[in-house]
Protein backbone atom coordinates (compact mmCIF):
# COMPACT_ATOMS: atom_id res chain seq x y z
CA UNK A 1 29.52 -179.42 52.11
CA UNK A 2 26.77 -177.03 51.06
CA UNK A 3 23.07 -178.78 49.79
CA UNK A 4 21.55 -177.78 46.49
CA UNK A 5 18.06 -178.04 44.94
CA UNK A 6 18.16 -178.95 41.23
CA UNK A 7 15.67 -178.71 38.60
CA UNK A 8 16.48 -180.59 35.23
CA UNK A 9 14.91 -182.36 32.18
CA UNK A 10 16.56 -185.62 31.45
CA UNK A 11 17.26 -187.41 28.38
CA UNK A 12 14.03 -188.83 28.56
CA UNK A 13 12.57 -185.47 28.85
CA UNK A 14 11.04 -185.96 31.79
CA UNK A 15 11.62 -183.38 34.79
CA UNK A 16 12.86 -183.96 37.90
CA UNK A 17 13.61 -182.37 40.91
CA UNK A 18 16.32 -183.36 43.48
CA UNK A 19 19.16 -181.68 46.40
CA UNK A 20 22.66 -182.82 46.10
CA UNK A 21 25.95 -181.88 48.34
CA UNK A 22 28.65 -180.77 45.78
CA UNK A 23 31.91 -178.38 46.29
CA UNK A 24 30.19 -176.05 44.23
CA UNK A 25 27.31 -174.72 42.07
CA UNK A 26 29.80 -175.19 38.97
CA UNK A 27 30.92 -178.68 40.03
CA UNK A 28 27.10 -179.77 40.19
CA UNK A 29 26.28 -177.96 36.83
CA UNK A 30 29.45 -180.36 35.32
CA UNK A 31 27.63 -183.37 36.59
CA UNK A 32 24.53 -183.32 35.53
CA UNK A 33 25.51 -181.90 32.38
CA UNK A 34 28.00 -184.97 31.86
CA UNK A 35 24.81 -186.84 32.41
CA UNK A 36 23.11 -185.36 29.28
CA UNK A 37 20.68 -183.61 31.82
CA UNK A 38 19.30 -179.74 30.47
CA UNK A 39 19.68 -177.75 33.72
CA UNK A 40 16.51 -175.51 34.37
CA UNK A 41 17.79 -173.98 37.51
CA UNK A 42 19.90 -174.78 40.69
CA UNK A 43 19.71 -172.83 43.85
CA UNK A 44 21.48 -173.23 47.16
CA UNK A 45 19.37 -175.05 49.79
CA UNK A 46 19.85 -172.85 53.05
CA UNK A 47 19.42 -175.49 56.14
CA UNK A 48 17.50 -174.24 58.78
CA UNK A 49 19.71 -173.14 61.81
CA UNK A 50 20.17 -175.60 65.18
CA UNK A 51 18.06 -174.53 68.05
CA UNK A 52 21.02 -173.82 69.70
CA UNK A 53 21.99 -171.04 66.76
CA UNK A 54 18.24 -169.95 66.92
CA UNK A 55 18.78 -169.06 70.75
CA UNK A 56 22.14 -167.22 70.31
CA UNK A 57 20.55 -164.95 67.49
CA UNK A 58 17.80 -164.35 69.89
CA UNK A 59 19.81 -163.00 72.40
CA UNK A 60 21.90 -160.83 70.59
CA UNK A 61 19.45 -158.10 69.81
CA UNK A 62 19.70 -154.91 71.70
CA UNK A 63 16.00 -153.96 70.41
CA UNK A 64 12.86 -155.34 68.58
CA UNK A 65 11.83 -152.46 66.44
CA UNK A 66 13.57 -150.83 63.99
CA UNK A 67 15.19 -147.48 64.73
CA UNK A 68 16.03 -144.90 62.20
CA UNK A 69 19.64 -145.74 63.10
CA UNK A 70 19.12 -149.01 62.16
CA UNK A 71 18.27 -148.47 58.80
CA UNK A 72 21.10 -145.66 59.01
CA UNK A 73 23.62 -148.83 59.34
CA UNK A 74 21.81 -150.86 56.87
CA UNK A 75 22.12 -149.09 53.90
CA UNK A 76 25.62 -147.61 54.25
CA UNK A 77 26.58 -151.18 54.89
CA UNK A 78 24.63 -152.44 51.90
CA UNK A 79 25.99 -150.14 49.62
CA UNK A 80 29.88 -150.34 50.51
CA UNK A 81 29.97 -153.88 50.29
CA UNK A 82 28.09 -153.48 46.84
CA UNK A 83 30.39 -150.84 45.55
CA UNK A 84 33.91 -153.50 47.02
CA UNK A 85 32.16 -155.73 44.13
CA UNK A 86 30.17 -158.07 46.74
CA UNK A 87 27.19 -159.79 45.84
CA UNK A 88 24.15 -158.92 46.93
CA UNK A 89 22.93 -162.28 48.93
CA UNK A 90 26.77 -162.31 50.84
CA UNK A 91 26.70 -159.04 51.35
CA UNK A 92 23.27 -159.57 53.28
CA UNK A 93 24.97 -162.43 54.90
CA UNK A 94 27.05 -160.41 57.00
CA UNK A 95 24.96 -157.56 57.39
CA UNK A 96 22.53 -159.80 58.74
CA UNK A 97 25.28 -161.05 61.12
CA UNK A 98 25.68 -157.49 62.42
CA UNK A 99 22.04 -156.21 62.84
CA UNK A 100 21.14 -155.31 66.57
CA UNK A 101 17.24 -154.86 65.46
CA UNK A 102 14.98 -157.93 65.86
CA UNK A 103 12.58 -156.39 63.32
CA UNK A 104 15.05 -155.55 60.73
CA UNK A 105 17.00 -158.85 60.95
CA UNK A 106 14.03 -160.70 60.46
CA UNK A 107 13.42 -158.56 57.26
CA UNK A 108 16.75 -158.57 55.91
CA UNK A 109 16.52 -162.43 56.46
CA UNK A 110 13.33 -162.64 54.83
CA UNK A 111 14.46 -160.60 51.85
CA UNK A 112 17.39 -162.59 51.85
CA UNK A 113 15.44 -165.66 50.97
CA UNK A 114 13.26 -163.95 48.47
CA UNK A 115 16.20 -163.05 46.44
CA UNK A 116 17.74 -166.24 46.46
CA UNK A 117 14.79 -167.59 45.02
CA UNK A 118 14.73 -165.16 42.15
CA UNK A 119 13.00 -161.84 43.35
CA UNK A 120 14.97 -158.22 43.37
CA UNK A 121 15.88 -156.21 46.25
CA UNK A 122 13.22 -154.04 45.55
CA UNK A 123 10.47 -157.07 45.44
CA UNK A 124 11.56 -158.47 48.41
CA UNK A 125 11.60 -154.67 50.68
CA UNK A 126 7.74 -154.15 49.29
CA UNK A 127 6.78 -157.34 51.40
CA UNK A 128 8.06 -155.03 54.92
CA UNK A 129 6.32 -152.20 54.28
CA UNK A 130 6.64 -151.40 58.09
CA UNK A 131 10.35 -151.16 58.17
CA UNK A 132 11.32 -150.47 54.28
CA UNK A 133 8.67 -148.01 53.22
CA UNK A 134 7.66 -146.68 49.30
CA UNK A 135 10.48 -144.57 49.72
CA UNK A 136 13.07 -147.55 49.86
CA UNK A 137 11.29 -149.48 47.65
CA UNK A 138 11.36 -146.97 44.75
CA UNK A 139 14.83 -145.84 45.30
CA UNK A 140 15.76 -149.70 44.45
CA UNK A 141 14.13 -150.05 41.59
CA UNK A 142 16.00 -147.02 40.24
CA UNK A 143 18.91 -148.87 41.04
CA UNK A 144 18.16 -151.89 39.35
CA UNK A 145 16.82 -150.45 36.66
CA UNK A 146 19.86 -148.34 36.31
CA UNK A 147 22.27 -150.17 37.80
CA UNK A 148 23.59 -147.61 40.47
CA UNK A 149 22.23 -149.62 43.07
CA UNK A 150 25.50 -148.35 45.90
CA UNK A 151 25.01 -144.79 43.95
CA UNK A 152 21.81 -144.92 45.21
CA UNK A 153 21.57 -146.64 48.47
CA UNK A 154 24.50 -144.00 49.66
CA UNK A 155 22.05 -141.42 48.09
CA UNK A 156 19.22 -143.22 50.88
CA UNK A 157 21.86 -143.67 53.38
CA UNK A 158 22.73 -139.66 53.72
CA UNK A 159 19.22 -139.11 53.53
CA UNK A 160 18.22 -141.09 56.24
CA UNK A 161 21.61 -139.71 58.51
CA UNK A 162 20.32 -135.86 57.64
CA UNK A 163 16.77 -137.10 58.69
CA UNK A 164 17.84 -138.73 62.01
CA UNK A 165 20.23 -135.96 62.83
CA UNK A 166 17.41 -132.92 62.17
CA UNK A 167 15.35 -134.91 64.36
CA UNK A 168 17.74 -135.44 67.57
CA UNK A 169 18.52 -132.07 67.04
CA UNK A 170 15.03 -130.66 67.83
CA UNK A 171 14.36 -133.86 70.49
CA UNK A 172 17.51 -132.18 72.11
CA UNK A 173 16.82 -128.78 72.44
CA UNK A 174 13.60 -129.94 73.91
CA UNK A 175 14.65 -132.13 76.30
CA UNK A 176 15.52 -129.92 79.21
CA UNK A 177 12.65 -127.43 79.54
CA UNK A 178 10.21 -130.67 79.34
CA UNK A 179 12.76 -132.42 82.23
CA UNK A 180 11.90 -129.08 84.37
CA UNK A 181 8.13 -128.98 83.63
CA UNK A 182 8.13 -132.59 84.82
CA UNK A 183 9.89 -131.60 87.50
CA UNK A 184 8.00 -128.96 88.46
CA UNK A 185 4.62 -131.35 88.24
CA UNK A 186 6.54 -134.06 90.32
CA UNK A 187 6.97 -131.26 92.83
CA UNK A 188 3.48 -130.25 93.30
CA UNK A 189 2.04 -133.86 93.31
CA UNK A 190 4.61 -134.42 96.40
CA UNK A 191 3.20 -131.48 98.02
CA UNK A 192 0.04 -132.64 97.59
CA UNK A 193 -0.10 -136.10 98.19
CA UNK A 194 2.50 -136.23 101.21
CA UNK A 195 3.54 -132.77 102.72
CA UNK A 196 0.22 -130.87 102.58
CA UNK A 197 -2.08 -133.59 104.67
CA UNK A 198 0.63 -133.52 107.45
CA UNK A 199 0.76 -129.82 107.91
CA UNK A 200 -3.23 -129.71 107.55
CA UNK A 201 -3.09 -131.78 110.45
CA UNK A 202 -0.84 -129.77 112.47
CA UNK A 203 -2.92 -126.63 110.97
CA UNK A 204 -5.93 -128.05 112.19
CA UNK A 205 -4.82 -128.33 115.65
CA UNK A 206 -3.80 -125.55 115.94
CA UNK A 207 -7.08 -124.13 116.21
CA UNK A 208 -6.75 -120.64 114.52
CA UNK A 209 -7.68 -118.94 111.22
CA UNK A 210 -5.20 -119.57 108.61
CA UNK A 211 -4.23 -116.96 105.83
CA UNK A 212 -6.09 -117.31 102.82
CA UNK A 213 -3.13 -118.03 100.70
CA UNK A 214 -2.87 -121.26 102.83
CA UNK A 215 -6.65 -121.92 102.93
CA UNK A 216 -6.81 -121.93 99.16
CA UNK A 217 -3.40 -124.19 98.48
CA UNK A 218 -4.83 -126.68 101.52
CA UNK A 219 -8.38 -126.80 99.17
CA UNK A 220 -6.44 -127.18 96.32
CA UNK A 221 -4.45 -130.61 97.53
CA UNK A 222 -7.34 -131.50 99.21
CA UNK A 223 -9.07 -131.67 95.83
CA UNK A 224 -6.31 -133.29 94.06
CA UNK A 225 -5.71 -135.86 96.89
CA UNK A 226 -9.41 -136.85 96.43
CA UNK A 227 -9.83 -136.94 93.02
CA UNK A 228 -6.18 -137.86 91.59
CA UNK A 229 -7.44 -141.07 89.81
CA UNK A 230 -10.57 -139.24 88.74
CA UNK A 231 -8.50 -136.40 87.04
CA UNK A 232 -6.02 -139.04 85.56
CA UNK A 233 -8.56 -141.13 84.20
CA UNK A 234 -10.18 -137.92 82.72
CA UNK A 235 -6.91 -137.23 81.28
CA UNK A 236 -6.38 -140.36 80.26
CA UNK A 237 -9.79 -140.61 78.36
CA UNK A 238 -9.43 -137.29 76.68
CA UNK A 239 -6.10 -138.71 75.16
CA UNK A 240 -7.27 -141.53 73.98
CA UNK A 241 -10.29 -140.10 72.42
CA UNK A 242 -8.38 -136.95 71.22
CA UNK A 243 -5.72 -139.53 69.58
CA UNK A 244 -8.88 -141.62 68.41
CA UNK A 245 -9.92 -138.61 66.24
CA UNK A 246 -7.12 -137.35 64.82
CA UNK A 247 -6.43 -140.60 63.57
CA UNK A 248 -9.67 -140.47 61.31
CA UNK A 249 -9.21 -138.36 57.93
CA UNK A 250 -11.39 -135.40 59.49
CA UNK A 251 -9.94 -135.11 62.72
CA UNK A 252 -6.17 -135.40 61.39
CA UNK A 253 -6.86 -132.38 59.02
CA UNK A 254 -8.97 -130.56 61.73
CA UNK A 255 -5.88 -131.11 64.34
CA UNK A 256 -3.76 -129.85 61.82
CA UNK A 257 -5.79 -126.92 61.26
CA UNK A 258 -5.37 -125.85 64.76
CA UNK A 259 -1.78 -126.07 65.04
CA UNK A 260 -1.00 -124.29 62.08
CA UNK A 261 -2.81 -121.64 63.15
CA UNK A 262 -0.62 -121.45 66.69
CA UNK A 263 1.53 -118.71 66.35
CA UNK A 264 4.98 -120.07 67.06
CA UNK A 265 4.48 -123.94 66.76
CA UNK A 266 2.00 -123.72 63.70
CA UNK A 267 4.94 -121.74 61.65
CA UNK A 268 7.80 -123.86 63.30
CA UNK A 269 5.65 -127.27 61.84
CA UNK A 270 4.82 -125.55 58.26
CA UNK A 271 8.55 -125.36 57.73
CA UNK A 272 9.36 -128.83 59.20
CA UNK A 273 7.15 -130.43 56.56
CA UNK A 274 8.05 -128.29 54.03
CA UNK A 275 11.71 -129.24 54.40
CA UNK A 276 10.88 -132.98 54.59
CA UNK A 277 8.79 -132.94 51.07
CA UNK A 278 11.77 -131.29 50.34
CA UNK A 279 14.44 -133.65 51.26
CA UNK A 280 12.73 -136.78 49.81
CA UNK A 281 11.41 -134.93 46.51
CA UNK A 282 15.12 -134.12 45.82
CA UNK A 283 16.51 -137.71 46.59
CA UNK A 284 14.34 -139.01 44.45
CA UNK A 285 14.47 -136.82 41.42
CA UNK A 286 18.39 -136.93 42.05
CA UNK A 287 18.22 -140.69 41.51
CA UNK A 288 15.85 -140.62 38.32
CA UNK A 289 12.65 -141.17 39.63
CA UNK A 290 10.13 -139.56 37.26
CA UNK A 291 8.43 -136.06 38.59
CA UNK A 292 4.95 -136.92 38.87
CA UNK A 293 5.88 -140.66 40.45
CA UNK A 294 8.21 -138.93 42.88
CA UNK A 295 5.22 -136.53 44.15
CA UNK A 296 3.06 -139.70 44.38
CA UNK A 297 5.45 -140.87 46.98
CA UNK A 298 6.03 -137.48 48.73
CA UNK A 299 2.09 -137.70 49.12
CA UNK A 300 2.08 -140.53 50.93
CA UNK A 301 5.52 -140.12 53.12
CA UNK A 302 5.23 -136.44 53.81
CA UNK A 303 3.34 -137.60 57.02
CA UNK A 304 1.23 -134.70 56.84
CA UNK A 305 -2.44 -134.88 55.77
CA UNK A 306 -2.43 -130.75 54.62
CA UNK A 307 0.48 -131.04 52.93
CA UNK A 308 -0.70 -134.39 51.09
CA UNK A 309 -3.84 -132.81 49.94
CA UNK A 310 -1.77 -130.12 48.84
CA UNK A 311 1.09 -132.39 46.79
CA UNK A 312 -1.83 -134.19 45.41
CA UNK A 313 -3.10 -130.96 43.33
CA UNK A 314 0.18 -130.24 42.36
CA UNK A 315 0.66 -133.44 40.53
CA UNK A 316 -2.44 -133.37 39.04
CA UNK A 317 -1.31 -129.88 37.60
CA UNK A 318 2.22 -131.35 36.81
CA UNK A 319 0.39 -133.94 34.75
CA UNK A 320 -1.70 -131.72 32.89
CA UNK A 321 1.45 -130.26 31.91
CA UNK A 322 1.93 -127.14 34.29
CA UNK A 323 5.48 -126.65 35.95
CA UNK A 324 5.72 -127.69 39.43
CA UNK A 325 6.70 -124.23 40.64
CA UNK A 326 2.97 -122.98 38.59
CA UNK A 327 1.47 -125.52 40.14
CA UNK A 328 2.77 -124.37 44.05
CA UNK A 329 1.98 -120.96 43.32
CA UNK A 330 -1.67 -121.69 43.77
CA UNK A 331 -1.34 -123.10 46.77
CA UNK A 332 -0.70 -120.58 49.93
CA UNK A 333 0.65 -123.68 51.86
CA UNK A 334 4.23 -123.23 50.43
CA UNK A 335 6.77 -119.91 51.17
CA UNK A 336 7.22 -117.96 48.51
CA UNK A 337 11.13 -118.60 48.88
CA UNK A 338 11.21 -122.59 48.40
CA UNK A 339 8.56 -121.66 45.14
CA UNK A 340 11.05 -119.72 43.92
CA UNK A 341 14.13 -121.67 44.30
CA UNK A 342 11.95 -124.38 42.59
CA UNK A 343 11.06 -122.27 39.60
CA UNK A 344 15.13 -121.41 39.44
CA UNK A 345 15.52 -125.42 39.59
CA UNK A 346 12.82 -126.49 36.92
CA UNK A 347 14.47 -123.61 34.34
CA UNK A 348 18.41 -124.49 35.18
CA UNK A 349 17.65 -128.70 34.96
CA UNK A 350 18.45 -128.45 38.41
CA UNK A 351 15.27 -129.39 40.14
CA UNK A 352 16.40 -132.12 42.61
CA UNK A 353 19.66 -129.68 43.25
CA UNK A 354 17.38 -126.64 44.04
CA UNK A 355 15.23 -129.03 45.78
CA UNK A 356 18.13 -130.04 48.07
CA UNK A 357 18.93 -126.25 48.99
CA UNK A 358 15.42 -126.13 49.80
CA UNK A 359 15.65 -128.85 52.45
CA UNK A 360 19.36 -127.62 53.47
CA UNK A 361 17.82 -123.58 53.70
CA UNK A 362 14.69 -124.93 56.32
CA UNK A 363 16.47 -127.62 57.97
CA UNK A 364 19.02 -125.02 59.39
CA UNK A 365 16.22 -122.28 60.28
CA UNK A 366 14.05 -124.91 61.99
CA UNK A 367 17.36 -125.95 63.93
CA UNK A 368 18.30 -122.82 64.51
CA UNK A 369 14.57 -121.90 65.99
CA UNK A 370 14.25 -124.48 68.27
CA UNK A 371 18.05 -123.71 69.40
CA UNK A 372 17.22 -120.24 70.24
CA UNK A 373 13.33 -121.40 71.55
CA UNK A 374 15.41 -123.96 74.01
CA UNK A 375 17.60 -121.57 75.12
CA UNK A 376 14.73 -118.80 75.78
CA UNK A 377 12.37 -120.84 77.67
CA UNK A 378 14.34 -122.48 79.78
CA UNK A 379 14.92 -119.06 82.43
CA UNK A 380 10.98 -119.24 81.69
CA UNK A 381 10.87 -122.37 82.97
CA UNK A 382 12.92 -121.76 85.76
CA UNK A 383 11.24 -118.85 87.02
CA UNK A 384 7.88 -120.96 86.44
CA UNK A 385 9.22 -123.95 88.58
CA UNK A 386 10.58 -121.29 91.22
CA UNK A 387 7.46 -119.86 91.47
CA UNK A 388 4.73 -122.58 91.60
CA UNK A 389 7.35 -124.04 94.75
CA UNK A 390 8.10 -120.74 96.01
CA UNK A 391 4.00 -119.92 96.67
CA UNK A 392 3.82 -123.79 97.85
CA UNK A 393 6.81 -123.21 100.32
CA UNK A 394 5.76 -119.38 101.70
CA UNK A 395 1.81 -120.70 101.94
CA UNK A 396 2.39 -123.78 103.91
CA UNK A 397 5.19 -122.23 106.70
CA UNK A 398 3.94 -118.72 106.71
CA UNK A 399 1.14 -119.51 109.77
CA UNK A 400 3.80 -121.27 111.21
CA UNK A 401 6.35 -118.10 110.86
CA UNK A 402 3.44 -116.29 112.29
CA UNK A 403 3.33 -118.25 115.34
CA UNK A 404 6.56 -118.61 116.25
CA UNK A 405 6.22 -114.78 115.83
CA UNK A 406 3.33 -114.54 118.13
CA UNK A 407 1.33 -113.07 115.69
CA UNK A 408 -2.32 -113.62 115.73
CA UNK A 409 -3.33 -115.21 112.60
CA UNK A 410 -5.96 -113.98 110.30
């Protein structure tokens, strides 16, 4: 029999506080009322699971951190059990009950308690800002305040799907050419480390001038055989200070500098962010979020310190009442095309539609790109791979073809 907490004022009108088992929240509410007792609130009392619970959900995870998949799952869950007419706190029940993210579970659960002790859905995501960022959090309180919550959350939900599929659609066409470079390093480090000292040796006695071809590759592994953990580390420090410095306000924007001004990759990025301030300005002006709050957000999720800088002039010239189209048009940052298609939006009242085409328009040329990019480099690649082990191949046998040959080496 479930356990509630009780809070009442008695006929004496003193307060008290108390748990009692009862059928029901109703069935309690009938007692204490037949008691002559003024009922301040009643909540259920959730018990704290057996060890032997505690252990199962432990093991059930597949992951601790929260993938974008997760959250996928999460909300398209959350909002078709809202829109069947389920509560929120049961319909967090059994999502919780499916959730193969430690991280996540132990937010949902977390939230889960808040709620049932009063807070909303979008109180209770602001305390996870690791997992459910502003986006999420704003999106729900247009649902509350509204009371579209599933609208909304299926809003967030193909949001998030677009997002995750754009991204394993670039990781994808990426994946092979960087599986061949690897390959290709692998290669030369096995060269180096194992074949080349054995046919040194054999080089060595055979006591005659090698080619040059095979003097300079023998130098070369020589080198990297002796200083392999030096070059590593050196690597490995550059990294660390490189990441180090890009992490600080200057470096980030000085990083970002230099890749936009690559010639392939810097235009290839522009048009990745551009289509993410895209996609997130138009879910949230599609769900009612206020202009100059909704750029306040972009700002901060557009995970791009140029492009921040950037949003945070145009809201300052949205809020001293300039269009946001005017307001893009002074900045060079933006293609003409996506200012346009704003202006068409901000005249037609179709802003977060336009906005949307936007996101749709550079999401399929950035797909697209890297389709074609993946499918040009990798011959490049192969021809690369072919011949750094082709010259590693022909330098190490040719004194040996020359023997056999009887030709004198020189």
């Amino acid at each position: 029999m479930p356990k509630y907490s009780y809070e009442i004022v008695d006929k004496a009108g003193n307060k008290k506080r108390d748990t009692f088992e009862a059928v029901s929240e109703q069935a309690l509410a009938e007692k204490l009322q037949s008691e002559g007792s003024f009922i301040v609130n009643i909540r259920l009392v959730r018990e704290a699971a057996p060890k032997a619970v505690k252990k199962v959900l432990a093991l059930k995870f597949d992951h601790d951190q929260c993938k974008i998949e997760d959250l996928l799952v999460f909300s398209r869950q959350l909002a078709t059990m809202l829109e069947a007419g389920v509560t929120m706190l049961r319909s967090l029940d059994v999502i919780m009950s499916q959730i193969q993210s430690r991280g996540l579970y132990m937010a949902a659960s977390q939230a889960h308690s808040q709620i049932e002790q009063g807070s909303s859905l979008s109180t209770a995501l602001a305390k996870h800002p690791k997992i459910f960022d502003q986006f999420w959090v704003s999106l729900a309180e247009v649902g509350e305040a509204s009371g579209t919550m599933p609208l909304v959350l299926n809003k967030l939900a193909d949001h998030v799907e677009q997002d995750a599929a754009f991204r394993s659609a670039i990781i994808s066409a990426m994946v092979y050419p960087m599986i061949l470079f690897v390959v290709c390093i692998g290669a030369v480090l096995f060269f180096a480390l194992v074949v080349g000292p054995k046919f040194e040796a054999v080089f060595n006695q055979m006591h005659t001038e090698l080619p040059g071809i095979t003097r300079a590759l023998l130098g070369t592994f020589d080198f990297i055989k002796k200083y392999l953990f030096l070059i590593a580390g050196v690597m490995f420090g550059s990294f660390v200070l490189a990441r180090a410095y890009i992490a600080t306000p200057v470096g980030r924007l000085q990083f970002e500098k230099l890749v936009f001004a690559l010639p392939v990759v810097g235009n290839l990025t522009k048009l990745v962010v551009v289509e993410r301030f895209a996609a997130q300005m138009a879910i949230l002006i599609e769900s009612g979020v206020p202009i100059l709050y909704s750029l306040e957000i972009t700002e901060k999720l557009v995970d791009n310190r140029t492009c921040g800088l950037v949003i945070a002039r145009v809201r300052e010239g949205v809020r001293e009442g300039k269009g946001m189209a005017d307001a893009l048009t002074l900045e060079p940052f933006f293609p003409l095309m996506a200012i346009q298609m704003i202006r068409v939006g901000e005249e037609t009242g179709e802003l977060g539609k336009m906005l949307k085409h936007v996101a749709k328009f550079y999401q399929s040329n950035v797909e697209a790109f890297v389709k074609r990019f993946g499918t040009l480099i990798e011959p490049f690649m192969l021809v690369f791979m072919a011949t750094v082990i082709g010259v590693v191949v022909v330098a190490i046998f040719l004194p040996l073809f020359k023997l056999g040959s009887g030709t004198h080496l020189q």
